[in-house]
PDB file of N, CA and C in Angstrom:
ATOM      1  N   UNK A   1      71.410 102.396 158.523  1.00  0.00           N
ATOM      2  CA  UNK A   1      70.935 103.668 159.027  1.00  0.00           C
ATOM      3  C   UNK A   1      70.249 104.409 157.895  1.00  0.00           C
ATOM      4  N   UNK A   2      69.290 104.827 158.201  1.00  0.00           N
ATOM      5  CA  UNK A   2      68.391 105.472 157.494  1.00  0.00           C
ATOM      6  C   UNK A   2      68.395 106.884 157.174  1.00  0.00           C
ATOM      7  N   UNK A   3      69.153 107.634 156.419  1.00  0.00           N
ATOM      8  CA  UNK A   3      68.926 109.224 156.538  1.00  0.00           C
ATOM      9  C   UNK A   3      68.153 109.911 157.439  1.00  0.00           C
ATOM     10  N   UNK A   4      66.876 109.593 156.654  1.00  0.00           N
ATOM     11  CA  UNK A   4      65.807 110.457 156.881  1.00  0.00           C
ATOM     12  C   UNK A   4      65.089 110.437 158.480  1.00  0.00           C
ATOM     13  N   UNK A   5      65.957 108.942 158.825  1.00  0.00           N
ATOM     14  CA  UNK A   5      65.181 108.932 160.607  1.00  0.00           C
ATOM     15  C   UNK A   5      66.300 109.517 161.029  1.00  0.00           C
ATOM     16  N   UNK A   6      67.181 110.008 160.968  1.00  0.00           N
ATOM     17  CA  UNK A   6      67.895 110.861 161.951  1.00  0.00           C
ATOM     18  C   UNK A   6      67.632 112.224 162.593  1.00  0.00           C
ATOM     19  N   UNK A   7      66.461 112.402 161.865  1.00  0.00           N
ATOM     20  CA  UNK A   7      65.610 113.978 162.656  1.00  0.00           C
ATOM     21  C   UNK A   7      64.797 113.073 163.919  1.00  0.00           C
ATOM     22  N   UNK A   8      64.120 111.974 163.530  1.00  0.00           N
ATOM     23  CA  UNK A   8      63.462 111.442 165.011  1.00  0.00           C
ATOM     24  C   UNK A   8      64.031 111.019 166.226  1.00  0.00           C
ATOM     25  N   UNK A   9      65.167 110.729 166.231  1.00  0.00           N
ATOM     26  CA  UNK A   9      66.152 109.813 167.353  1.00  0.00           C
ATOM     27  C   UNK A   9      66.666 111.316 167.807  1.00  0.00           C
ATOM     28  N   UNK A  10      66.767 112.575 167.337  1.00  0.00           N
ATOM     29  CA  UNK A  10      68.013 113.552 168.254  1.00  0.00           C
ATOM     30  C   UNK A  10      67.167 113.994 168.599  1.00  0.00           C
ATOM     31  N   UNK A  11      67.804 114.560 170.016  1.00  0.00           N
ATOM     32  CA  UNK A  11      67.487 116.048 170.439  1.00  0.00           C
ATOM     33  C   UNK A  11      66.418 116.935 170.086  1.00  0.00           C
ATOM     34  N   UNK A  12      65.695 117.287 171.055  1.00  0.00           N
ATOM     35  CA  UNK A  12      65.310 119.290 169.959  1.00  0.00           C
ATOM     36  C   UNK A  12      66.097 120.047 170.255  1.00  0.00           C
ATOM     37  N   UNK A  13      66.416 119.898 171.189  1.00  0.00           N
ATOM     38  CA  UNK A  13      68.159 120.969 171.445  1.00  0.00           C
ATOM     39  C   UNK A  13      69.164 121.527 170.116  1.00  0.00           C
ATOM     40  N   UNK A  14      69.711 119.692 170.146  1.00  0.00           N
ATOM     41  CA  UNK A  14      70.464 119.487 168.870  1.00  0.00           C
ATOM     42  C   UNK A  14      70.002 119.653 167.197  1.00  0.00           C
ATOM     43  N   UNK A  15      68.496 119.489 167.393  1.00  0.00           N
ATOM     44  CA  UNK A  15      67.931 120.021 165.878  1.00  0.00           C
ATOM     45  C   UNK A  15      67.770 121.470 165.560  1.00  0.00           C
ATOM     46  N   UNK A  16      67.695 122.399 166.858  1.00  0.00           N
ATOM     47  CA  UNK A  16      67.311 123.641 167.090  1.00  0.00           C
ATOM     48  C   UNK A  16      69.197 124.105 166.711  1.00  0.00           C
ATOM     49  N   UNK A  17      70.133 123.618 166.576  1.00  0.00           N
ATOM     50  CA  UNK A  17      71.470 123.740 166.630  1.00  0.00           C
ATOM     51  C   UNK A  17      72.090 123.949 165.135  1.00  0.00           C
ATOM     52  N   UNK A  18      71.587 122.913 164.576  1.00  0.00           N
ATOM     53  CA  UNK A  18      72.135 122.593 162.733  1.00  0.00           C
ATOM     54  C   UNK A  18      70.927 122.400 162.076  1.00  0.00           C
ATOM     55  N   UNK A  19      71.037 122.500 160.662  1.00  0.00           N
ATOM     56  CA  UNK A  19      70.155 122.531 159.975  1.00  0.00           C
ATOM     57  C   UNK A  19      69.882 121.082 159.712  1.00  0.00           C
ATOM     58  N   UNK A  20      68.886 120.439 159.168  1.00  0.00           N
ATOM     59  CA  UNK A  20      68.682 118.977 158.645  1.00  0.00           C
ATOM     60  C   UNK A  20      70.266 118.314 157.635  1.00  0.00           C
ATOM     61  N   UNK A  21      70.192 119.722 156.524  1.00  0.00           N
ATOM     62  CA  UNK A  21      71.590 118.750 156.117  1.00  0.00           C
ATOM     63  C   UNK A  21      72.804 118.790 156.721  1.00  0.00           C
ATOM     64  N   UNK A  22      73.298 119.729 157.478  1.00  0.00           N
ATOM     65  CA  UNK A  22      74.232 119.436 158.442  1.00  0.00           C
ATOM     66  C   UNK A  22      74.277 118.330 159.119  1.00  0.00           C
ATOM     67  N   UNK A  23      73.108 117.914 160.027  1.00  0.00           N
ATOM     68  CA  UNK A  23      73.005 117.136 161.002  1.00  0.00           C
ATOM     69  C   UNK A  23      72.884 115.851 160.234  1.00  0.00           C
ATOM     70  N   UNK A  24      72.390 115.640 158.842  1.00  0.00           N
ATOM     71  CA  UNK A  24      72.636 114.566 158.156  1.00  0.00           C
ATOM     72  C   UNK A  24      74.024 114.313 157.717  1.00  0.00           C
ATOM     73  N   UNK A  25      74.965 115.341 157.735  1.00  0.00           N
ATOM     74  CA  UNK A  25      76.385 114.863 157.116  1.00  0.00           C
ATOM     75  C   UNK A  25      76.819 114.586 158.422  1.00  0.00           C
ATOM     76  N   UNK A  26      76.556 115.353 159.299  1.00  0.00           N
ATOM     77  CA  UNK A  26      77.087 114.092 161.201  1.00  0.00           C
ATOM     78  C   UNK A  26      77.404 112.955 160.594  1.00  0.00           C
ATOM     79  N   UNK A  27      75.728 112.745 160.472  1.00  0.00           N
ATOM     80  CA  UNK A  27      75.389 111.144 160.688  1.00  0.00           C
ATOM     81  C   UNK A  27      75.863 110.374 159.624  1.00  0.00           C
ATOM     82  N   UNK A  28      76.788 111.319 158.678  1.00  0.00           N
ATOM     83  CA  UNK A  28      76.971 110.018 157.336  1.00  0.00           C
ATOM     84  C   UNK A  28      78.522 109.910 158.025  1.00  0.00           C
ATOM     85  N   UNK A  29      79.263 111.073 158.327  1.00  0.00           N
ATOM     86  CA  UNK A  29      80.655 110.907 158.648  1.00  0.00           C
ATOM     87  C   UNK A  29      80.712 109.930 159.911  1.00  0.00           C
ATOM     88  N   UNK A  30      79.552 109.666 160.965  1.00  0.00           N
ATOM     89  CA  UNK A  30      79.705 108.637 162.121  1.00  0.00           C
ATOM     90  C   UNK A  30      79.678 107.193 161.406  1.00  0.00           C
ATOM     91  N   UNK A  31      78.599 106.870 160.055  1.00  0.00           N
ATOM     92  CA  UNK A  31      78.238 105.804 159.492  1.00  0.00           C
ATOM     93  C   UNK A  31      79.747 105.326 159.060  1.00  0.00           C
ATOM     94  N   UNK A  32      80.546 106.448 157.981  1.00  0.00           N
ATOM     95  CA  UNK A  32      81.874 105.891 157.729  1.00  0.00           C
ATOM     96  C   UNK A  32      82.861 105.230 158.744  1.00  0.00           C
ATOM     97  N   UNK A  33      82.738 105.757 159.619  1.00  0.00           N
ATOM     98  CA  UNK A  33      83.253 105.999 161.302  1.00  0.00           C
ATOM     99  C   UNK A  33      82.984 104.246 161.584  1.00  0.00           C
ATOM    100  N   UNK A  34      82.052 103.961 161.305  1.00  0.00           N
ATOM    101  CA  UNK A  34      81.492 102.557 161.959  1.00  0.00           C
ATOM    102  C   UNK A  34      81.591 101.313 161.032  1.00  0.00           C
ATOM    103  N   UNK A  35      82.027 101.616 160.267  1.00  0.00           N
ATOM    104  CA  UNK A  35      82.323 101.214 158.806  1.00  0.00           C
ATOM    105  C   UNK A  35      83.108  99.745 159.677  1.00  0.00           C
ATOM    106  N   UNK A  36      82.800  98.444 158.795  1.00  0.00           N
ATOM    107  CA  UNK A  36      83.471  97.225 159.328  1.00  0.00           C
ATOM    108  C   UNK A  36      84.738  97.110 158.550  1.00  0.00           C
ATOM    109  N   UNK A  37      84.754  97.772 157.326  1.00  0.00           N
ATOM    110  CA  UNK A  37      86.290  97.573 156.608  1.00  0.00           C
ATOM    111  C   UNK A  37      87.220  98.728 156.766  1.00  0.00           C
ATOM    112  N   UNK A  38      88.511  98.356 156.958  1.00  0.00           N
ATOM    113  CA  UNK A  38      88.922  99.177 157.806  1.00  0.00           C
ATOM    114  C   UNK A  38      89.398 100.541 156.687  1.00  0.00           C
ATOM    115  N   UNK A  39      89.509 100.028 155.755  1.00  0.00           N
ATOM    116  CA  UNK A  39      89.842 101.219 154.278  1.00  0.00           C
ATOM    117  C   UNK A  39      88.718 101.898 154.033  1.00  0.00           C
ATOM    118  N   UNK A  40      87.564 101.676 154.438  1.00  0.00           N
ATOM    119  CA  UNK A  40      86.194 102.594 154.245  1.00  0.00           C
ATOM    120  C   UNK A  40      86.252 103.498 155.601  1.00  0.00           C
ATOM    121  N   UNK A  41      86.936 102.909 156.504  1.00  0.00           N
ATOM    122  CA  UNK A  41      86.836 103.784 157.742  1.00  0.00           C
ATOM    123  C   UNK A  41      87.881 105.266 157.541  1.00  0.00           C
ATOM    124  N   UNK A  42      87.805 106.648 158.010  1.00  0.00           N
ATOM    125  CA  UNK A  42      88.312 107.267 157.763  1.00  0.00           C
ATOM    126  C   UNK A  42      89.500 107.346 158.975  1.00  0.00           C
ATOM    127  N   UNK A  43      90.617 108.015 158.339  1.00  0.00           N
ATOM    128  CA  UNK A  43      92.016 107.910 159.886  1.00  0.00           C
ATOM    129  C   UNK A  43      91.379 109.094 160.565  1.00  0.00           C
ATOM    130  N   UNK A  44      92.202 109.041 162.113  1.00  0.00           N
ATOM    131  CA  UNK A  44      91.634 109.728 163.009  1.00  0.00           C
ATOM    132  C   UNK A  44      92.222 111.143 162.490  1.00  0.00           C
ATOM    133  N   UNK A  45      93.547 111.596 161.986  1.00  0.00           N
ATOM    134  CA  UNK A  45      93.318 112.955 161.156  1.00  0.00           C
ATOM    135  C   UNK A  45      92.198 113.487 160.438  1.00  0.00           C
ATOM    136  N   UNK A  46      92.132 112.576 159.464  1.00  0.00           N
ATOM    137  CA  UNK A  46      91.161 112.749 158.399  1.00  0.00           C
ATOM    138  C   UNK A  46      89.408 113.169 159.064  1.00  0.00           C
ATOM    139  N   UNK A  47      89.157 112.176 160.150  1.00  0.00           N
ATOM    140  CA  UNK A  47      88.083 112.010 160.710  1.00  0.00           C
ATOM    141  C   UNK A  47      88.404 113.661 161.576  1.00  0.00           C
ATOM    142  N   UNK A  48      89.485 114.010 162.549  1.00  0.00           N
ATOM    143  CA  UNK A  48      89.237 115.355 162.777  1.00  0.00           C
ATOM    144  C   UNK A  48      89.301 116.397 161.887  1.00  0.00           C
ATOM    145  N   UNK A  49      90.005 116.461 160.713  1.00  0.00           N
ATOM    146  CA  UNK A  49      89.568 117.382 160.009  1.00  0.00           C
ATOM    147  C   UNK A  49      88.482 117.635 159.165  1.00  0.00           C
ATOM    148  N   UNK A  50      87.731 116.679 159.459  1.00  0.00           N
ATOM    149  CA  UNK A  50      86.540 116.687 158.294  1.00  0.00           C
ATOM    150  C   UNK A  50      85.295 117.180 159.514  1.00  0.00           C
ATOM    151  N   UNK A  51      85.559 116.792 160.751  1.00  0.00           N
ATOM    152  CA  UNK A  51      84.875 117.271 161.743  1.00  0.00           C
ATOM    153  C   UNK A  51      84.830 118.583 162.266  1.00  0.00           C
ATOM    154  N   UNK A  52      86.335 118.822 162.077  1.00  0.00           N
ATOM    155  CA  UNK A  52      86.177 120.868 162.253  1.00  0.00           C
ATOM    156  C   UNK A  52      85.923 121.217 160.885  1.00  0.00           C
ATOM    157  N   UNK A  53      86.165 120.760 159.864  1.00  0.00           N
ATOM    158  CA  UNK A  53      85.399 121.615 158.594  1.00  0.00           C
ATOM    159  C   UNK A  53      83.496 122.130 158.914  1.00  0.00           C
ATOM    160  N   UNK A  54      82.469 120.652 159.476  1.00  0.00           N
ATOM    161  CA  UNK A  54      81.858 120.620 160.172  1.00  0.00           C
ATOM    162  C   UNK A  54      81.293 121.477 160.851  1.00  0.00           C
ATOM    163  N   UNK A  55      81.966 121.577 161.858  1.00  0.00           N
ATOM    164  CA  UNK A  55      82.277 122.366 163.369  1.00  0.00           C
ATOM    165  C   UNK A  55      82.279 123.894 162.810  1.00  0.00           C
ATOM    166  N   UNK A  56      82.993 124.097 162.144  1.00  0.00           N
ATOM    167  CA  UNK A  56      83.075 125.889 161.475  1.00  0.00           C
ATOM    168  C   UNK A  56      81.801 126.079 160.581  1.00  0.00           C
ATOM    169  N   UNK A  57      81.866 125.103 159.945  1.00  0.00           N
ATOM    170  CA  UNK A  57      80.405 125.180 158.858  1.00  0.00           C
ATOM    171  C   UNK A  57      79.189 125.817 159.995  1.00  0.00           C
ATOM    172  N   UNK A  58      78.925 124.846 160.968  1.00  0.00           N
ATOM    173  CA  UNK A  58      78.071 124.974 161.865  1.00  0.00           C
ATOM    174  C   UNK A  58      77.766 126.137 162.559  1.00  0.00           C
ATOM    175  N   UNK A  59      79.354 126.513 162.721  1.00  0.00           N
ATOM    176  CA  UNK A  59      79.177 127.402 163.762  1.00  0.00           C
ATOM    177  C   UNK A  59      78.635 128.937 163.677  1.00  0.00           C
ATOM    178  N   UNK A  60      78.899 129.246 162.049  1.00  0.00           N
ATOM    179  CA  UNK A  60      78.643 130.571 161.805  1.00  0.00           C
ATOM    180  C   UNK A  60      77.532 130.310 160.473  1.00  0.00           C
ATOM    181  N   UNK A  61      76.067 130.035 161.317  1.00  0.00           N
ATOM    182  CA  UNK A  61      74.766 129.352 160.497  1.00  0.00           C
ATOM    183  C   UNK A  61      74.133 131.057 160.225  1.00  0.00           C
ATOM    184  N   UNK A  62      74.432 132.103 160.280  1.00  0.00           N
ATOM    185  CA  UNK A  62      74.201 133.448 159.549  1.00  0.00           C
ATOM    186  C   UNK A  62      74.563 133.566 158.259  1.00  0.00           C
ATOM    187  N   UNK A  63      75.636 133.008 158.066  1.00  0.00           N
ATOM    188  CA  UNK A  63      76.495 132.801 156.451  1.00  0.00           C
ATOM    189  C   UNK A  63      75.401 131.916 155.674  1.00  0.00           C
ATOM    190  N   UNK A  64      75.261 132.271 154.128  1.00  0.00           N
ATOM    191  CA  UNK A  64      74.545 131.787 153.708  1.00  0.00           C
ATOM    192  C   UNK A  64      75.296 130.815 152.958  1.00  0.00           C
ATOM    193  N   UNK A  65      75.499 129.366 152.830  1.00  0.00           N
ATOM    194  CA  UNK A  65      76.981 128.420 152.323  1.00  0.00           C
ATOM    195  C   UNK A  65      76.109 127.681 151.234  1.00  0.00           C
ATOM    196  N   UNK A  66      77.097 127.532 150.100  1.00  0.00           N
ATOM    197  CA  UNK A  66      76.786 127.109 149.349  1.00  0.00           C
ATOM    198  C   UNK A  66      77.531 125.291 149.282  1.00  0.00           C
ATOM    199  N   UNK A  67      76.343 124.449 149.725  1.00  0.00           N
ATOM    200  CA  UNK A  67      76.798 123.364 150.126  1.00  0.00           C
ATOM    201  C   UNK A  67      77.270 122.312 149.153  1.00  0.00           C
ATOM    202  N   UNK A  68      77.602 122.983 147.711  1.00  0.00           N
ATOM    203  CA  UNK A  68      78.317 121.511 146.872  1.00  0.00           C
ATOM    204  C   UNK A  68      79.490 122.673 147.102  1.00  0.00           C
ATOM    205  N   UNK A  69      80.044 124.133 147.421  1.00  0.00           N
ATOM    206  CA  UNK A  69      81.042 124.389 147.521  1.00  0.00           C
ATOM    207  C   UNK A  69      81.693 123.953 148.331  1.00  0.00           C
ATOM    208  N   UNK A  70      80.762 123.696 149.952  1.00  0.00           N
ATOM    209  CA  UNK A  70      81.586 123.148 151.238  1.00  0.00           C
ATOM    210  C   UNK A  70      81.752 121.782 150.852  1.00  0.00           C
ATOM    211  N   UNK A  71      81.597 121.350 150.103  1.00  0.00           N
ATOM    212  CA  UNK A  71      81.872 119.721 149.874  1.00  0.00           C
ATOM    213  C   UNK A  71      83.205 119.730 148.987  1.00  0.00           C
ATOM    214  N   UNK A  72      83.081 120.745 148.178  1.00  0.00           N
ATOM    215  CA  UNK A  72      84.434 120.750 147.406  1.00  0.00           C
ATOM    216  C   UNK A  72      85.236 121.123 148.067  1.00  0.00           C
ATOM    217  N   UNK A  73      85.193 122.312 149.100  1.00  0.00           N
ATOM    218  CA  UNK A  73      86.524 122.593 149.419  1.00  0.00           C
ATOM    219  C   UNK A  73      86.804 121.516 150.828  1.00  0.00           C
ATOM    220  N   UNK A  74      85.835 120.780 151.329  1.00  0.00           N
ATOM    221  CA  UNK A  74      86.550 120.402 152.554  1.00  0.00           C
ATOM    222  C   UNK A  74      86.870 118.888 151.744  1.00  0.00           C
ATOM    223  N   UNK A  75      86.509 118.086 150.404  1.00  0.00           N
ATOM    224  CA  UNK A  75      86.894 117.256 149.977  1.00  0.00           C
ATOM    225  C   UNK A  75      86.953 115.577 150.789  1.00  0.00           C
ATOM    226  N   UNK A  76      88.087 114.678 150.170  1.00  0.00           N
ATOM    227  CA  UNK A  76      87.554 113.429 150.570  1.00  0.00           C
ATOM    228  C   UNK A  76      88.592 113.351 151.775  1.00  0.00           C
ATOM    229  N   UNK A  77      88.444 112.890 152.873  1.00  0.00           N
ATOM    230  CA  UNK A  77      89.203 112.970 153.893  1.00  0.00           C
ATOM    231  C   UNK A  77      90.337 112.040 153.307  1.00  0.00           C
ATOM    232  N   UNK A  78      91.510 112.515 153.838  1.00  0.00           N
ATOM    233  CA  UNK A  78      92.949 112.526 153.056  1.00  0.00           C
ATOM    234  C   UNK A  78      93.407 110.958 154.167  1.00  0.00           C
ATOM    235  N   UNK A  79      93.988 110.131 153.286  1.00  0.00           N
ATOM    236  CA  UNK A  79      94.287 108.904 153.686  1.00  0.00           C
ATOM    237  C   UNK A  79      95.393 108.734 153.890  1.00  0.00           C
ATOM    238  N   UNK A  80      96.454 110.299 154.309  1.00  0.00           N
ATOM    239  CA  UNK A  80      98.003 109.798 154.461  1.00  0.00           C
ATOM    240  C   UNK A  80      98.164 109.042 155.796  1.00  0.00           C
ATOM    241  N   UNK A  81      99.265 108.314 155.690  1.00  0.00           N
ATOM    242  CA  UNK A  81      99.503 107.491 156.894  1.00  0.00           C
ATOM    243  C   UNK A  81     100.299 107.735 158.023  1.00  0.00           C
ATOM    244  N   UNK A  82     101.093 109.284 157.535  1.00  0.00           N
ATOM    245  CA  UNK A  82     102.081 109.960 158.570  1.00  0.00           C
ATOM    246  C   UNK A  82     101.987 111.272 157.717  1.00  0.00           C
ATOM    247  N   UNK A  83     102.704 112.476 158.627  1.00  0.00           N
ATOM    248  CA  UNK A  83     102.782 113.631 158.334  1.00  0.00           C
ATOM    249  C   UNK A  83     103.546 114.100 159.218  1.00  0.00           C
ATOM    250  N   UNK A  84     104.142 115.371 158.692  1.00  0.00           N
ATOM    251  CA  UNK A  84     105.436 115.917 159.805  1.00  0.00           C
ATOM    252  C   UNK A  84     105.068 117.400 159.686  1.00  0.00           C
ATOM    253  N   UNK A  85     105.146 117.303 161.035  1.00  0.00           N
ATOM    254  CA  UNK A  85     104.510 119.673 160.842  1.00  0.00           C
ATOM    255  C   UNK A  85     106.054 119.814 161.544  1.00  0.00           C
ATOM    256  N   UNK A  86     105.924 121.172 161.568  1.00  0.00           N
ATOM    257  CA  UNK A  86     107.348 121.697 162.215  1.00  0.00           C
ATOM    258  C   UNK A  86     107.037 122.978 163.046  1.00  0.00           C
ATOM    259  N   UNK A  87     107.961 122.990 164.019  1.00  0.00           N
ATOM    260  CA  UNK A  87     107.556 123.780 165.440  1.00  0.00           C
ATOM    261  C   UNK A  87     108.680 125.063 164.977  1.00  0.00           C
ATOM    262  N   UNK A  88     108.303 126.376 165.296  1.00  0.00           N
ATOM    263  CA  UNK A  88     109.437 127.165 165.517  1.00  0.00           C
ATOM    264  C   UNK A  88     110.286 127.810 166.606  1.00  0.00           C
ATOM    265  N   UNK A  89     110.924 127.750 167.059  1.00  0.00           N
ATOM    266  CA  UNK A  89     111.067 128.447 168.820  1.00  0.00           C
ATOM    267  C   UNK A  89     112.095 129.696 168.394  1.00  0.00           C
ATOM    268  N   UNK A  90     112.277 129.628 167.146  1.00  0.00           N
ATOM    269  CA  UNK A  90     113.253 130.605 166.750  1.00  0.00           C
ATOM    270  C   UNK A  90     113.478 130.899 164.846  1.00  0.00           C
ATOM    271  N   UNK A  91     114.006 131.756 164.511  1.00  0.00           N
ATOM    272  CA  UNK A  91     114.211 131.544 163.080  1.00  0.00           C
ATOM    273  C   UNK A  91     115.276 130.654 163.020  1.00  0.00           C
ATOM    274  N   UNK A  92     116.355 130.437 164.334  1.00  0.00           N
ATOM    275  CA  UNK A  92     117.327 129.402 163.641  1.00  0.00           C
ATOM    276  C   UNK A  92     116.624 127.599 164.009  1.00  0.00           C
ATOM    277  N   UNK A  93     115.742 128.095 164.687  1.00  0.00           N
ATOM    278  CA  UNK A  93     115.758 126.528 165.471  1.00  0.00           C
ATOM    279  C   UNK A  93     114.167 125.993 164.385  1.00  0.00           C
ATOM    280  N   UNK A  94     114.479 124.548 164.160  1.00  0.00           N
ATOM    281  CA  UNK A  94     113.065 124.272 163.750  1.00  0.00           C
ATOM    282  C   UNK A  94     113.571 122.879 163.489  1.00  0.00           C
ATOM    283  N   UNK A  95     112.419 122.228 164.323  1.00  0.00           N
ATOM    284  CA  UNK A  95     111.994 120.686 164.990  1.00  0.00           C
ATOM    285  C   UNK A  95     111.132 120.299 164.113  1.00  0.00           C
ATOM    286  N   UNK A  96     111.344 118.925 163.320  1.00  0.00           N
ATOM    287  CA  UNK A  96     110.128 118.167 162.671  1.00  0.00           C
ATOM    288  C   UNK A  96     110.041 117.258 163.676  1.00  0.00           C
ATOM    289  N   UNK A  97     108.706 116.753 163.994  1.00  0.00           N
ATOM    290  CA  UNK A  97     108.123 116.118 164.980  1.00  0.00           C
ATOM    291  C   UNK A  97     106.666 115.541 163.658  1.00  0.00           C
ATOM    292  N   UNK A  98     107.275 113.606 163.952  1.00  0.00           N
ATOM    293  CA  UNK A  98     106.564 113.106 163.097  1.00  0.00           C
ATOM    294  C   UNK A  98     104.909 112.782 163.890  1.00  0.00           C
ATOM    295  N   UNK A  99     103.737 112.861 162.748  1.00  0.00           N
ATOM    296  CA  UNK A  99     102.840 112.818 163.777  1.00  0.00           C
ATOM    297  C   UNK A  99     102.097 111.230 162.974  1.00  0.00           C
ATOM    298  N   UNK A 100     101.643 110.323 164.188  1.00  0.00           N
ATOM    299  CA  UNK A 100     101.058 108.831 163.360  1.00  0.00           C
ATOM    300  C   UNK A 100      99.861 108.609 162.926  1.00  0.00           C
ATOM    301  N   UNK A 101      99.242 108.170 162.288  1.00  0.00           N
ATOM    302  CA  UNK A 101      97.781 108.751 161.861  1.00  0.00           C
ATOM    303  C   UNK A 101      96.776 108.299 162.868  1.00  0.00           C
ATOM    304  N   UNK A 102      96.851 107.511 163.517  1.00  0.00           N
ATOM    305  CA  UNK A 102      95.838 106.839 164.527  1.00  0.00           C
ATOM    306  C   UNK A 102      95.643 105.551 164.146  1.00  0.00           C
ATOM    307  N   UNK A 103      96.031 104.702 163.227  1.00  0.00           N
ATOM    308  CA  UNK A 103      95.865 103.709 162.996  1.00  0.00           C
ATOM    309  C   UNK A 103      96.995 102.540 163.486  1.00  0.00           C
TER     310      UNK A 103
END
């Protein structure tokens, strides 16, 4: 895949939407996405959080972003293999509920 042809194949909708380098980091995070080895591929956490980093970047295109900052702070998508959040229904009560990475 070619960077630079990814302005010819979309939308004008979708170009009228994100800027060129936005819509080029899409297309690099789908390339990882398609990736034949499975350690280059990102986990489906990783792959949604790097997609709402994305998604927010996108969404508020009035902000003027400084894009090696959004690269630093949204970083390399995180390769843990489990994680445990915890629910509260109370101050005495609190549930860890393990979550699996998608793999």
């Amino acid at each position: 895949m070619k960077e630079e042809n990814i302005l010819e194949i979309l939308e004008d909708k979708v170009l009228e939407e994100a800027s060129k380098d936005q819509l080029q980091e899409v297309a690099k995070h789908a390339k990882r996405c398609l990736s034949v080895k499975g350690e280059e591929r990102p986990t489906m956490m990783g792959s949604g959080s790097e997609l709402e980093g994305l998604r927010r970047y996108i969404k508020h295109p009035w902000v003027e972003h400084n894009h090696e900052e959004v690269e630093y702070l949204l970083g390399e998508p995180s390769h843990l293999q489990s994680c445990k959040t915890g629910e509260y229904d109370s101050l005495r009560n609190h549930v860890l509920i393990p979550l699996g990475s998608g793999r």
